[in-house]
Protein backbone atom coordinates (compact mmCIF):
# COMPACT_ATOMS: atom_id res chain seq x y z
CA UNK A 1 78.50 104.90 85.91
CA UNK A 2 78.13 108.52 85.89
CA UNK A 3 78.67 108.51 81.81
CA UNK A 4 75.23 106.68 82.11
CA UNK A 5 73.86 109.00 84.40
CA UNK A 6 75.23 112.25 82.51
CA UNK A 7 73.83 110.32 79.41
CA UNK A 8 70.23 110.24 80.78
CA UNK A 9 70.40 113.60 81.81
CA UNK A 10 71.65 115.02 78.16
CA UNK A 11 69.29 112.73 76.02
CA UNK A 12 66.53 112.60 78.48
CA UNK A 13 65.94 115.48 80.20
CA UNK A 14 68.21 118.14 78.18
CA UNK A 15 70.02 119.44 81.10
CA UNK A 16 72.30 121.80 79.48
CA UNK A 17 76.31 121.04 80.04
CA UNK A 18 75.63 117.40 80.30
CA UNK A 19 76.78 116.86 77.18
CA UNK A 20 80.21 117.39 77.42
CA UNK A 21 80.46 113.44 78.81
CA UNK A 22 79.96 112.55 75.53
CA UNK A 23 83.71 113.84 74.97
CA UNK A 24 86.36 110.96 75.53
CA UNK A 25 89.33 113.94 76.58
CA UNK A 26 87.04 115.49 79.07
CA UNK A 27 86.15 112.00 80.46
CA UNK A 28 89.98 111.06 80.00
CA UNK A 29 90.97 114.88 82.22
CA UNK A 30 88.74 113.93 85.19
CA UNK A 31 89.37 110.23 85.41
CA UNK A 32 93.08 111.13 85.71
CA UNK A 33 92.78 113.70 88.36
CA UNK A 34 90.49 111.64 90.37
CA UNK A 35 92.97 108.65 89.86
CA UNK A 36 95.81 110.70 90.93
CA UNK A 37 94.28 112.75 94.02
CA UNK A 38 92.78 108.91 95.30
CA UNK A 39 96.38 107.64 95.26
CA UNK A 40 98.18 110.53 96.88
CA UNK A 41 95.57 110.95 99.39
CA UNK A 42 94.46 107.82 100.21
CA UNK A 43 97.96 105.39 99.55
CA UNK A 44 99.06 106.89 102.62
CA UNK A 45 95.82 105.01 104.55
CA UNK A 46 96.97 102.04 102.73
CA UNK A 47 100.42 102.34 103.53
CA UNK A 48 99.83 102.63 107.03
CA UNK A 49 97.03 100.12 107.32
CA UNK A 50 99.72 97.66 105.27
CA UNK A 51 102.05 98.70 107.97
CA UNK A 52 99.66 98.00 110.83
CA UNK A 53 99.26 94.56 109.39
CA UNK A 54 103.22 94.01 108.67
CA UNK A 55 102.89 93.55 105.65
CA UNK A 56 106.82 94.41 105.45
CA UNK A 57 109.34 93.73 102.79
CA UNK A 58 111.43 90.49 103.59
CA UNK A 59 115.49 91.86 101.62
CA UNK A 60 117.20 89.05 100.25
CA UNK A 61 120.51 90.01 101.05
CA UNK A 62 122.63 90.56 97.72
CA UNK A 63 125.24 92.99 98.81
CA UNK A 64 123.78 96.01 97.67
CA UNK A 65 124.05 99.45 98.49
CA UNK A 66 121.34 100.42 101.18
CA UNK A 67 119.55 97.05 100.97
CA UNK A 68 119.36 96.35 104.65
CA UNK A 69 117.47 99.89 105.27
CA UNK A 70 114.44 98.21 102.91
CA UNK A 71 113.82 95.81 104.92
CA UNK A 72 110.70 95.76 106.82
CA UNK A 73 108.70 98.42 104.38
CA UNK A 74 105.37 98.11 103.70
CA UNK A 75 104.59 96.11 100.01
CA UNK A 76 101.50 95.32 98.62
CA UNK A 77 101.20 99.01 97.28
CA UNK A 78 100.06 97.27 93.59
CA UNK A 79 96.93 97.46 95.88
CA UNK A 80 97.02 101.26 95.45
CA UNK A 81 97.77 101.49 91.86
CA UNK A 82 94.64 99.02 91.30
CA UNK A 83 91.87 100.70 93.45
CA UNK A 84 92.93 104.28 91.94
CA UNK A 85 92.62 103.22 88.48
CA UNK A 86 89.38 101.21 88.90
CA UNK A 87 87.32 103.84 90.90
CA UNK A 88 87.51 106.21 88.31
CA UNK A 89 87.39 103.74 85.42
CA UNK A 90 83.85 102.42 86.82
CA UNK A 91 82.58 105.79 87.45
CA UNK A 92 83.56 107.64 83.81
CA UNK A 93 84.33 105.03 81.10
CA UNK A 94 81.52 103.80 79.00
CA UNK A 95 81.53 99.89 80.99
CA UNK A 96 80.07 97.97 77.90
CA UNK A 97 82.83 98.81 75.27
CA UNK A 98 84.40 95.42 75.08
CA UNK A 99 87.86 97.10 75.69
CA UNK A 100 87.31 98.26 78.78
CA UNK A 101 85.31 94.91 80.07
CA UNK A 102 88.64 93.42 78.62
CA UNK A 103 90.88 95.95 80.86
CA UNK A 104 88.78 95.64 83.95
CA UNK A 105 89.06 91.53 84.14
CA UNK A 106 92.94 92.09 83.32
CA UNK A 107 93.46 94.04 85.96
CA UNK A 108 91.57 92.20 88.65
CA UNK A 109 93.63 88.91 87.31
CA UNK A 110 96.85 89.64 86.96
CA UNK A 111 95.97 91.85 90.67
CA UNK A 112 94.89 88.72 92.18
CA UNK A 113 97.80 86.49 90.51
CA UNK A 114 100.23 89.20 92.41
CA UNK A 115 98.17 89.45 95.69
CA UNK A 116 98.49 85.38 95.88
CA UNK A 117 102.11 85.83 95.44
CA UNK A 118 103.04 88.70 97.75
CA UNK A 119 100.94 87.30 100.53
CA UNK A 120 102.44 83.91 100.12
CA UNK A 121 105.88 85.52 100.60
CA UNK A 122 104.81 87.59 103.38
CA UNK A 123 102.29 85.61 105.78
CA UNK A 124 103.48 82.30 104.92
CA UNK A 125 107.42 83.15 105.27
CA UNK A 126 107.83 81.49 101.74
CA UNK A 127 110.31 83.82 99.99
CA UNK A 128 109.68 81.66 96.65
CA UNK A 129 106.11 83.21 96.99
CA UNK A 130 103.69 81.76 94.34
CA UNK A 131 105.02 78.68 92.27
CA UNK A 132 105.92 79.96 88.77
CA UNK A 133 104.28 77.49 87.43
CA UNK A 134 101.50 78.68 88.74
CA UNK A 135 102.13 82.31 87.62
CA UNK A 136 102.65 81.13 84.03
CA UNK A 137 99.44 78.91 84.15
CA UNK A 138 97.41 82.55 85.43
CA UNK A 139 98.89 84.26 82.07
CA UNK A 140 98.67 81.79 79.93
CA UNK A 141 94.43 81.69 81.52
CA UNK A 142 94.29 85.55 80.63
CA UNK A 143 96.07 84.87 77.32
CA UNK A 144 93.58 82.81 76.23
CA UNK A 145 90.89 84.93 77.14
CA UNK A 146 91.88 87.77 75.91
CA UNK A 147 93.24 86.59 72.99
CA UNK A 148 89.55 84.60 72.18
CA UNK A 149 87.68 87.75 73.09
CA UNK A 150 89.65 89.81 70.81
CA UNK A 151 89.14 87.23 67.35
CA UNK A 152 85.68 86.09 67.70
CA UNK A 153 83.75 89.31 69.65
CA UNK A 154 82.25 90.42 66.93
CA UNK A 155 82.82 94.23 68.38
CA UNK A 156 86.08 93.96 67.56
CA UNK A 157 86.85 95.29 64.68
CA UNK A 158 89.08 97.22 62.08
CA UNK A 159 88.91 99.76 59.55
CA UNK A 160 91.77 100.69 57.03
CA UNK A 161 90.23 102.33 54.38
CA UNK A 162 89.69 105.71 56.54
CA UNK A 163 90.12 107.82 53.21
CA UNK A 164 86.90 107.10 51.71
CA UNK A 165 84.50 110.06 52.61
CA UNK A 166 81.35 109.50 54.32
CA UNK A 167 78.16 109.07 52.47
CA UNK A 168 74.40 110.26 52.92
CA UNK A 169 71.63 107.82 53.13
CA UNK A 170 67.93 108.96 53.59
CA UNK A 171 65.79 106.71 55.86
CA UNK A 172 62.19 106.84 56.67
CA UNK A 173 62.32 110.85 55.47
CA UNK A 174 65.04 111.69 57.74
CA UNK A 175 69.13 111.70 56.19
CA UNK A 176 71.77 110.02 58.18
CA UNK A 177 75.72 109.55 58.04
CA UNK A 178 76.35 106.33 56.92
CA UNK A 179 80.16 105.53 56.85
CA UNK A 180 81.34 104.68 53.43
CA UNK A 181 84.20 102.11 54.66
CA UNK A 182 83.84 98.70 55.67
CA UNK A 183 84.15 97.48 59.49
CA UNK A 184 85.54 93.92 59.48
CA UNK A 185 86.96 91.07 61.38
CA UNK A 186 90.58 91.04 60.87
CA UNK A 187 94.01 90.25 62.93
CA UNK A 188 96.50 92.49 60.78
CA UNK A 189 98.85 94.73 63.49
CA UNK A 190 101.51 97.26 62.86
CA UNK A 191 104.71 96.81 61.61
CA UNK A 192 106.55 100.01 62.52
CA UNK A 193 108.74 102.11 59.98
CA UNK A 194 107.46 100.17 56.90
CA UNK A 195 104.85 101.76 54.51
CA UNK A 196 101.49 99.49 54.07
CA UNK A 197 102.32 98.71 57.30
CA UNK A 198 100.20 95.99 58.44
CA UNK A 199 100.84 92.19 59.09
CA UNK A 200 97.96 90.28 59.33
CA UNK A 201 99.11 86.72 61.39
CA UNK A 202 96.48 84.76 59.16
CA UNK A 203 98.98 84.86 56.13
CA UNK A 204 101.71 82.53 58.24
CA UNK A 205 98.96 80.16 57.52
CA UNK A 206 98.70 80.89 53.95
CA UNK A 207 100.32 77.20 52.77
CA UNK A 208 96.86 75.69 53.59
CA UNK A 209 95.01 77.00 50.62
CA UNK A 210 91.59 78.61 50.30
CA UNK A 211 89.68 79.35 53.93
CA UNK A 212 93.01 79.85 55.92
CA UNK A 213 91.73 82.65 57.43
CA UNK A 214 89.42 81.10 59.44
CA UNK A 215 92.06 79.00 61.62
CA UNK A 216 94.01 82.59 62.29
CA UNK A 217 93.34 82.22 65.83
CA UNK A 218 95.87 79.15 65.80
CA UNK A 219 98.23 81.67 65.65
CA UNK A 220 97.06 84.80 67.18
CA UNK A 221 95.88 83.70 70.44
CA UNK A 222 99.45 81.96 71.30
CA UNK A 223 101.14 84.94 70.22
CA UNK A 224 98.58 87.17 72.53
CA UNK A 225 99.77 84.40 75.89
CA UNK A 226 103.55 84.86 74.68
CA UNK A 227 103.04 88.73 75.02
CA UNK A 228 101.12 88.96 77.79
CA UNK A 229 103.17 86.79 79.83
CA UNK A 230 106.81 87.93 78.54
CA UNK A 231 105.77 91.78 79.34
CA UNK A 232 104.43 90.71 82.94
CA UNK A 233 107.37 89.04 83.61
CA UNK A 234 109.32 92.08 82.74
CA UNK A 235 107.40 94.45 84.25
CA UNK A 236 108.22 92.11 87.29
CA UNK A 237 111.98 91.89 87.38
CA UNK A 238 112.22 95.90 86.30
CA UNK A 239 110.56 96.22 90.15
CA UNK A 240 113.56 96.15 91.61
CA UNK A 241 114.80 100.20 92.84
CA UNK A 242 112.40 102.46 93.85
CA UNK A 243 110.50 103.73 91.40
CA UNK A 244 111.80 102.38 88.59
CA UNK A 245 108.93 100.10 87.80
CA UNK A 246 106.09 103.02 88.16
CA UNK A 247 108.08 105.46 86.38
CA UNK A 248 108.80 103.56 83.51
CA UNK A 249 105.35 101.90 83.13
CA UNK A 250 103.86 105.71 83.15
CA UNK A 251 106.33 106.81 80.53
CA UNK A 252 105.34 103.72 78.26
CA UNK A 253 101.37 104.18 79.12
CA UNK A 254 101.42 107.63 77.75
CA UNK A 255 102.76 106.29 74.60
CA UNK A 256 100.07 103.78 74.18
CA UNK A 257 97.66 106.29 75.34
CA UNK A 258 98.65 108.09 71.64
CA UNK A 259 98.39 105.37 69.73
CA UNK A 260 94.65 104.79 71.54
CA UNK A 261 93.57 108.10 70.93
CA UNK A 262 94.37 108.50 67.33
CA UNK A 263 93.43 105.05 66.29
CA UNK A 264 90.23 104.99 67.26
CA UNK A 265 89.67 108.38 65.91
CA UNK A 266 88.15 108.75 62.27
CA UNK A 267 89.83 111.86 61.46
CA UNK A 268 93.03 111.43 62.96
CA UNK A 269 93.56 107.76 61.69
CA UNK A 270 93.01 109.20 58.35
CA UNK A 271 95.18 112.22 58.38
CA UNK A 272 98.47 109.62 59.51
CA UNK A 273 96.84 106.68 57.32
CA UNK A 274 97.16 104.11 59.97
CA UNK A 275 94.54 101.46 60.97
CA UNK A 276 90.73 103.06 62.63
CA UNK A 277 90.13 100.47 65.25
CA UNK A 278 86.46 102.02 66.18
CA UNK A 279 85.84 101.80 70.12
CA UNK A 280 88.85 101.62 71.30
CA UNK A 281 89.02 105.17 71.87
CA UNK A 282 87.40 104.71 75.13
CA UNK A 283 90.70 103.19 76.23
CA UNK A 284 91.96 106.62 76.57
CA UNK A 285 90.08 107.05 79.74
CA UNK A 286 91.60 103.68 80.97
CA UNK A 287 94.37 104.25 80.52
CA UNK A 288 93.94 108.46 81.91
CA UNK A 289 93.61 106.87 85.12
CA UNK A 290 96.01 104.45 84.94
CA UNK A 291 98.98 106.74 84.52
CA UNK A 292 96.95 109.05 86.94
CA UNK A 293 97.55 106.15 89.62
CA UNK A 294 100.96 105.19 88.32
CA UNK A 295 102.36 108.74 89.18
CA UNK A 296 100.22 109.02 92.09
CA UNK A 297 102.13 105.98 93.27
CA UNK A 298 105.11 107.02 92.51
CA UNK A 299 104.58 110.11 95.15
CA UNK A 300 105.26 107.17 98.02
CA UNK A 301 107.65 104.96 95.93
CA UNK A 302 110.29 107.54 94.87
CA UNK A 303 113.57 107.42 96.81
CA UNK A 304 113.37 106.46 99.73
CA UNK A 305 110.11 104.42 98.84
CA UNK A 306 107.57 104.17 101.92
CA UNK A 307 105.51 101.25 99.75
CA UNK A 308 106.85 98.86 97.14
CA UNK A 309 104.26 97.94 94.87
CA UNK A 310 104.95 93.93 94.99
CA UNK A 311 103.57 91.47 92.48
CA UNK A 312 100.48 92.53 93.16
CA UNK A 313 101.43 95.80 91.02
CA UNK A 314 104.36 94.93 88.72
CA UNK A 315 102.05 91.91 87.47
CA UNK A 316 99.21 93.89 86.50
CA UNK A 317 101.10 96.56 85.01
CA UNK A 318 102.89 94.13 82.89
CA UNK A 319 99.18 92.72 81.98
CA UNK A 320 97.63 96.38 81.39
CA UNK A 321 100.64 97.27 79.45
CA UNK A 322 100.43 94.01 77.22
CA UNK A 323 96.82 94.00 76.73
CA UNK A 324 96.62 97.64 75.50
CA UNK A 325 99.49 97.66 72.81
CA UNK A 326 97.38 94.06 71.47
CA UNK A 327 94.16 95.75 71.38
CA UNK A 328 95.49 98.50 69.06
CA UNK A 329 97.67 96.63 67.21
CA UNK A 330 101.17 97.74 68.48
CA UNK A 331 102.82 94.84 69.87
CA UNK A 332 105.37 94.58 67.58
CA UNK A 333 106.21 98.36 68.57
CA UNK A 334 106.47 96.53 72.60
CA UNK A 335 109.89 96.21 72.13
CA UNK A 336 110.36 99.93 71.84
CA UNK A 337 107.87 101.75 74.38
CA UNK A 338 108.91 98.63 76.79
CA UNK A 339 112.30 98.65 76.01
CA UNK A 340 113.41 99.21 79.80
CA UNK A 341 111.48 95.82 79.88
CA UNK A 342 113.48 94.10 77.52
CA UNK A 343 116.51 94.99 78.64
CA UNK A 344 116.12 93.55 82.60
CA UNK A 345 114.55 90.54 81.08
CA UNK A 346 117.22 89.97 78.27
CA UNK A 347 119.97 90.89 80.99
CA UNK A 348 118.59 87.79 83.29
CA UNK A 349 118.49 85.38 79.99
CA UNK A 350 121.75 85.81 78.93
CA UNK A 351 123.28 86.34 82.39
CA UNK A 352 121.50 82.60 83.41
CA UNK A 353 122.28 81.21 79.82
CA UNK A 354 125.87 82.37 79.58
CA UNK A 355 126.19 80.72 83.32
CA UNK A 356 125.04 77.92 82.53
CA UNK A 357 126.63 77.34 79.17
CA UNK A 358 130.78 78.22 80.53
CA UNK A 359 129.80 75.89 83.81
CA UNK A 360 129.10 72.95 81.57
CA UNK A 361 132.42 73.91 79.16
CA UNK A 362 134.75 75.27 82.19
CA UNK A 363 133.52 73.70 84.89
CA UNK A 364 132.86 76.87 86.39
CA UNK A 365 130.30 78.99 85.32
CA UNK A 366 131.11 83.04 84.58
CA UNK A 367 129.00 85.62 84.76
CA UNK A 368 128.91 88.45 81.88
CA UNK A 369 127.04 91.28 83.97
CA UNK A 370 127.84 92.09 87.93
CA UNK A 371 124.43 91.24 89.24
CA UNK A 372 121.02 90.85 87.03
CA UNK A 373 118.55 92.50 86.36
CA UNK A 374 120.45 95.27 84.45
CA UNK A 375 119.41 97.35 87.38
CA UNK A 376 121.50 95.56 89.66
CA UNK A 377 124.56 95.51 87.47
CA UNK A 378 124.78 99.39 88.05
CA UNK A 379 123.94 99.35 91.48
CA UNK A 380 127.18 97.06 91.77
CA UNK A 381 129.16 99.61 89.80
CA UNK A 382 128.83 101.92 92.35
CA UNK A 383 126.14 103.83 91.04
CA UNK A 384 123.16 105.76 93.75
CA UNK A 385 119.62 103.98 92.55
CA UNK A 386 117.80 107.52 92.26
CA UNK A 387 120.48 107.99 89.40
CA UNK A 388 120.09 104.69 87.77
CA UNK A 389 116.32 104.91 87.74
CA UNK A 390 116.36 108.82 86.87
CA UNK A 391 118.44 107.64 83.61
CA UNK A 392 116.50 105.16 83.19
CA UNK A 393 113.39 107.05 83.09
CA UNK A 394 115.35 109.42 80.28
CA UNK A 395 116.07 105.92 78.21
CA UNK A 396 112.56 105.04 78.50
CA UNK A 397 111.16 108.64 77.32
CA UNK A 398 113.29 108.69 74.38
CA UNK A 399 111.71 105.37 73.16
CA UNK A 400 108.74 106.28 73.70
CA UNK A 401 109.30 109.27 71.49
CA UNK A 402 110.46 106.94 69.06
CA UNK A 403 107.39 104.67 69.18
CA UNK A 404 105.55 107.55 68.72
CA UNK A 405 107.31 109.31 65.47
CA UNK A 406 107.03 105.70 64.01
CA UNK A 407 103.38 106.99 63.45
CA UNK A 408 104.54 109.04 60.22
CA UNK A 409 108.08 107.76 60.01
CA UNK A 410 107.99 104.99 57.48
């Protein structure tokens, strides 16, 4: 809101210094320190009005180290991470770029899919919490929207032939900037390390002759409801030690925050030849305060955690998280910015599948790691959670940095 506002006052009345809203990094600066000082400052009203309300933690018991002192803390704290990113997202982001409408209804979605499910657990005593059916019908809802808004808005849009210079035009006596290249419809992504680097899903459809293209959401909008809902779900089961979830999330949301920034920049998409996605820029801001909340969290749910953020937060992260990398084309690159994801979630498939699979040959069924998620399998080992998550955190940065070289390394 106050872009508009600043706007009126630069363009309108030609305050001087207005201007400077105009500039995505200074917008992207102040939405992450008002992000962060709303979720230091004010998470502790939350926690305490969550604690005045018992909303408390209900500990399965499992056998782990410290479990029983967990019991009874306040959760819900997703409600934190939420409120700080929004406030500053409303008051600094330009609100009719499609990607941030797009970010905004994720995040109040996959919030309320995780609110349902935490309060569920907590005032109706149901540890089960939400039916997962009905959890997979929510992401399969925002799947479909998202993936719809992102193949037939026509604001949404690609540009790959950055190199061509920009042309002069003159119109009605006055000359313009007209941009040489061609914005078009298109669903190519990224293929990291590979040169020509984009896959565009329309050619798996290629065996039906002329005018496949135009059924390429037959395959791109399941493939945007498989991501969404596979990196929810692991954002979900890596919320399992304190702080392991925010931290991790932060680490990966800086990555994308990279990719945002330089592909929706003219110049820099041109100097590292990668796709200009025009617009999505303004994600930067997004996701500014995002990682601004995500850290500001973290100041209640490091060891020992006052707040666990609940579905209500490990749900929407997973859903922020998903619907960033599709909107600048870096899914495929998912599995190595979210590769703390991966692991917990491949850790409880093979753990359940391997059970499963020597109970019907043995008769007894055999586990391969101590406890699942992967988290839990080192907390059995004997290891302190602050170390697990602290090396964890160190896994997760070093992927990033990977994800992020993969910009010139190919």
């Amino acid at each position: 809101m106050l872009y508009y506002l600043f706007e009126y006052f630069d363009k309108t009345l030609d305050i001087p210094g207005t201007g400077v809203f105009q500039y995505i990094t200074f917008r992207s600066a102040l939405a992450f320190m008002l992000s962060l000082l709303l979720s230091t400052i004010y998470g502790k009203r939350v926690i305490n009005f969550l604690r005045r309300q018992q909303v408390g933690e209900t500990v399965r018991e499992l056998g782990l180290a410290g479990q029983n002192e967990k019991a009874g803390t306040p959760t819900m704290g997703g409600l934190i991470i939420i409120v700080a990113t929004l406030i500053p997202v409303l008051l600094f982001a330009r609100l009719h770029n499609i990607y941030i409408v797009l970010l905004i209804v994720t995040t109040l979605w996959m919030g309320t899919i995780g609110f349902v499910d935490d309060y569920i657990k907590i005032f109706k005593k149901d540890k089960q919490g939400l039916k997962g059916i009905f959890k997979v019908i929510g992401q399969v809802g925002l799947g479909i929207i998202v993936g719809a808004v992102l193949y037939f808005n026509p604001a949404v849009t690609v540009r790959t032939d950055t190199g061509r210079t920009d042309v002069f035009k003159t119109v009605v006596n006055s000359t313009v900037i007209v941009p040489a290249g061609v914005e078009e419809k298109s669903t190519a992504t990224t293929i990291p390390f590979v040169k020509n680097n984009e896959f565009d899903y329309a050619e798996v459809l290629s065996f039906m002759g002329d005018g496949y293209e135009k059924w390429a959401w037959l395959v791109f909008i399941p493939v945007v409801i498989f991501i969404i809902t596979a990196v929810s779900n692991g954002a979900n089961l890596t919320d399992g030690i304190d702080g392991l979830a925010a931290g991790t999330s932060a680490i990966s949301v800086l990555a994308l925050g990279i990719f945002t920034f330089v592909s929706g920049n003219i110049i820099f998409s041109n100097y590292l030849n990668i796709m200009y996605i025009p617009n999505s820029g303004e994600m930067t801001v997004f996701i500014s305060a995002f990682v601004g909340a995500l850290i500001g969290f973290l100041w209640y749910n490091s060891y020992p955690a006052s707040v666990f953020m609940g579905d209500t937060g490990s749900l929407t992260i997973g859903g922020i998280i998903a619907v960033l990398a599709i909107a600048v084309r870096k899914e495929i690159l998912i599995v190595l910015f979210c590769g703390i994801f991966l692991a917990e979630s491949a850790s409880v498939i093979i753990q359940v599948t391997y059970f499963k699979y020597t109970k019907k040959r043995f008769g007894e069924g055999r586990r391969i790691f101590l406890m699942s998620p992967l988290h839990h399998h080192y907390q059995k080992k004997g290891y302190h959670e602050s170390k697990i998550v602290t090396r964890f955190w160190i896994v997760a940065v070093m992927l990033a940095i990977l994800s992020i070289i993969t910009l010139k390394l190919r």
